[in-house]
Protein backbone atom coordinates (compact mmCIF):
# COMPACT_ATOMS: atom_id res chain seq x y z
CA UNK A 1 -20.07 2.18 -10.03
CA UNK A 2 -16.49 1.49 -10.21
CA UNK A 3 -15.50 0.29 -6.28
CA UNK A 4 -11.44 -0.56 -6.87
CA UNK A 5 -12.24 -4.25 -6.15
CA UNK A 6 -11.06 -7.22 -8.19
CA UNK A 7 -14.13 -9.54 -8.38
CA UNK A 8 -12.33 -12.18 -10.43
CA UNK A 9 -9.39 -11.97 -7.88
CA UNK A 10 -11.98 -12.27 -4.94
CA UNK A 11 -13.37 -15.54 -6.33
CA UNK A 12 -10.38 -16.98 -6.89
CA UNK A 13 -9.31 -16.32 -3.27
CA UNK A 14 -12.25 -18.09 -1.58
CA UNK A 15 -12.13 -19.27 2.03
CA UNK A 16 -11.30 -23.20 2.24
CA UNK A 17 -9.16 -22.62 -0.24
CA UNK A 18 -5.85 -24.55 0.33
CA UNK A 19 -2.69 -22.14 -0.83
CA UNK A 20 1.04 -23.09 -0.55
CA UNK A 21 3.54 -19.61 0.23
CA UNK A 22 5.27 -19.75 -2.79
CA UNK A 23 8.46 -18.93 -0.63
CA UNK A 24 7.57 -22.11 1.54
CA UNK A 25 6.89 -24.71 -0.82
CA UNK A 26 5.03 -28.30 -0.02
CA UNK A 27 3.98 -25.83 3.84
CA UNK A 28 -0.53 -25.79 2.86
CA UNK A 29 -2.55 -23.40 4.02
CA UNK A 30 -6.28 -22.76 4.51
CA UNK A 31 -7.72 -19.40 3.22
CA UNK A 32 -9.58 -17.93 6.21
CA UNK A 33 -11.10 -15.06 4.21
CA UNK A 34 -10.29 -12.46 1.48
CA UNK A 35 -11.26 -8.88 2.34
CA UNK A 36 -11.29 -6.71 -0.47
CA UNK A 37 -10.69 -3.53 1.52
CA UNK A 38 -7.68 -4.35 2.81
CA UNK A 39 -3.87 -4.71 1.54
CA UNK A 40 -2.60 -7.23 1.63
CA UNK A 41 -6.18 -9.14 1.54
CA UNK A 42 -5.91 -13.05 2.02
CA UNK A 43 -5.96 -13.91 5.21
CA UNK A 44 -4.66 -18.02 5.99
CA UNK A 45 -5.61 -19.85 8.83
CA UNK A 46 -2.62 -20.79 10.84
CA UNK A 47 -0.58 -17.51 9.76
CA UNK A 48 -0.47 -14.50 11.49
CA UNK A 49 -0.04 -11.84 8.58
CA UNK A 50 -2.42 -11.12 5.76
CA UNK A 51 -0.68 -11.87 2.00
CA UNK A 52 -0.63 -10.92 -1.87
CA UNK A 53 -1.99 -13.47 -4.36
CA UNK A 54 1.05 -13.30 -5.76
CA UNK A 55 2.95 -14.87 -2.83
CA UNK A 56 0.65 -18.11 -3.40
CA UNK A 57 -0.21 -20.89 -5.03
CA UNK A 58 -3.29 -22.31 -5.42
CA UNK A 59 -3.44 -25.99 -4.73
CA UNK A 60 -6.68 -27.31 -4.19
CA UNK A 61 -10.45 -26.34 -3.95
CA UNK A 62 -11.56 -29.94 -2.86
CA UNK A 63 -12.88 -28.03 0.47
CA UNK A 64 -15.11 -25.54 -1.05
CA UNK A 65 -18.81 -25.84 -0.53
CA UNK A 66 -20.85 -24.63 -3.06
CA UNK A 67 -24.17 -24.90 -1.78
CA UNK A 68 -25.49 -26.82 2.06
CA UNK A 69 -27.52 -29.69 0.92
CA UNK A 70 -29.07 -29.78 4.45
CA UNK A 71 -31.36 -26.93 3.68
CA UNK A 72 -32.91 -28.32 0.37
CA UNK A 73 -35.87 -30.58 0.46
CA UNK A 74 -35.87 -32.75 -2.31
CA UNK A 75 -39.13 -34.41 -1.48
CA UNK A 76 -40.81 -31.44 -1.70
CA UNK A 77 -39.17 -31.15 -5.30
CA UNK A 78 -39.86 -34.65 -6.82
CA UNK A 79 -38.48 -33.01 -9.99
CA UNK A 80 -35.19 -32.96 -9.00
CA UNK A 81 -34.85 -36.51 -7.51
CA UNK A 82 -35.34 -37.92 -11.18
């Protein structure tokens, strides 16, 4: 099923994402959310108007969670404490 969406472009667009405008440089922004549906998709928190990848840069990922360690239980997996 082809759907029109970019997947790599989606996952490169994550939320926490911190962005600089290309046409504002050293000004960071937080991705809010990417929604595939819409043009243009990335949302930034702090920034009233949705923009193009292309008007961005991406600066850091440092923010992105992959997984919430909170909700594993290692004791219950002695495996994966060694």
């Amino acid at each position: 099923m082809n759907t029109g969406i970019d997947w790599d472009e989606v996952f490169e667009y994550l939320p926490r994402t911190i962005v600089e405008l290309k046409a504002k440089p050293d000004v960071l922004y937080e991705i809010d959310w990417y929604e595939a549906t819409m043009v243009p998709p990335i949302w930034l928190v702090g920034d009233p108007r949705p923009r193009y990848p292309h008007e961005l840069r991406i600066v850091s990922r440092l923010k992105l969670q992959a997984c919430d360690l909170m909700f594993c239980d290692l004791q219950a997996r002695p495996a994966l404490i060694a």
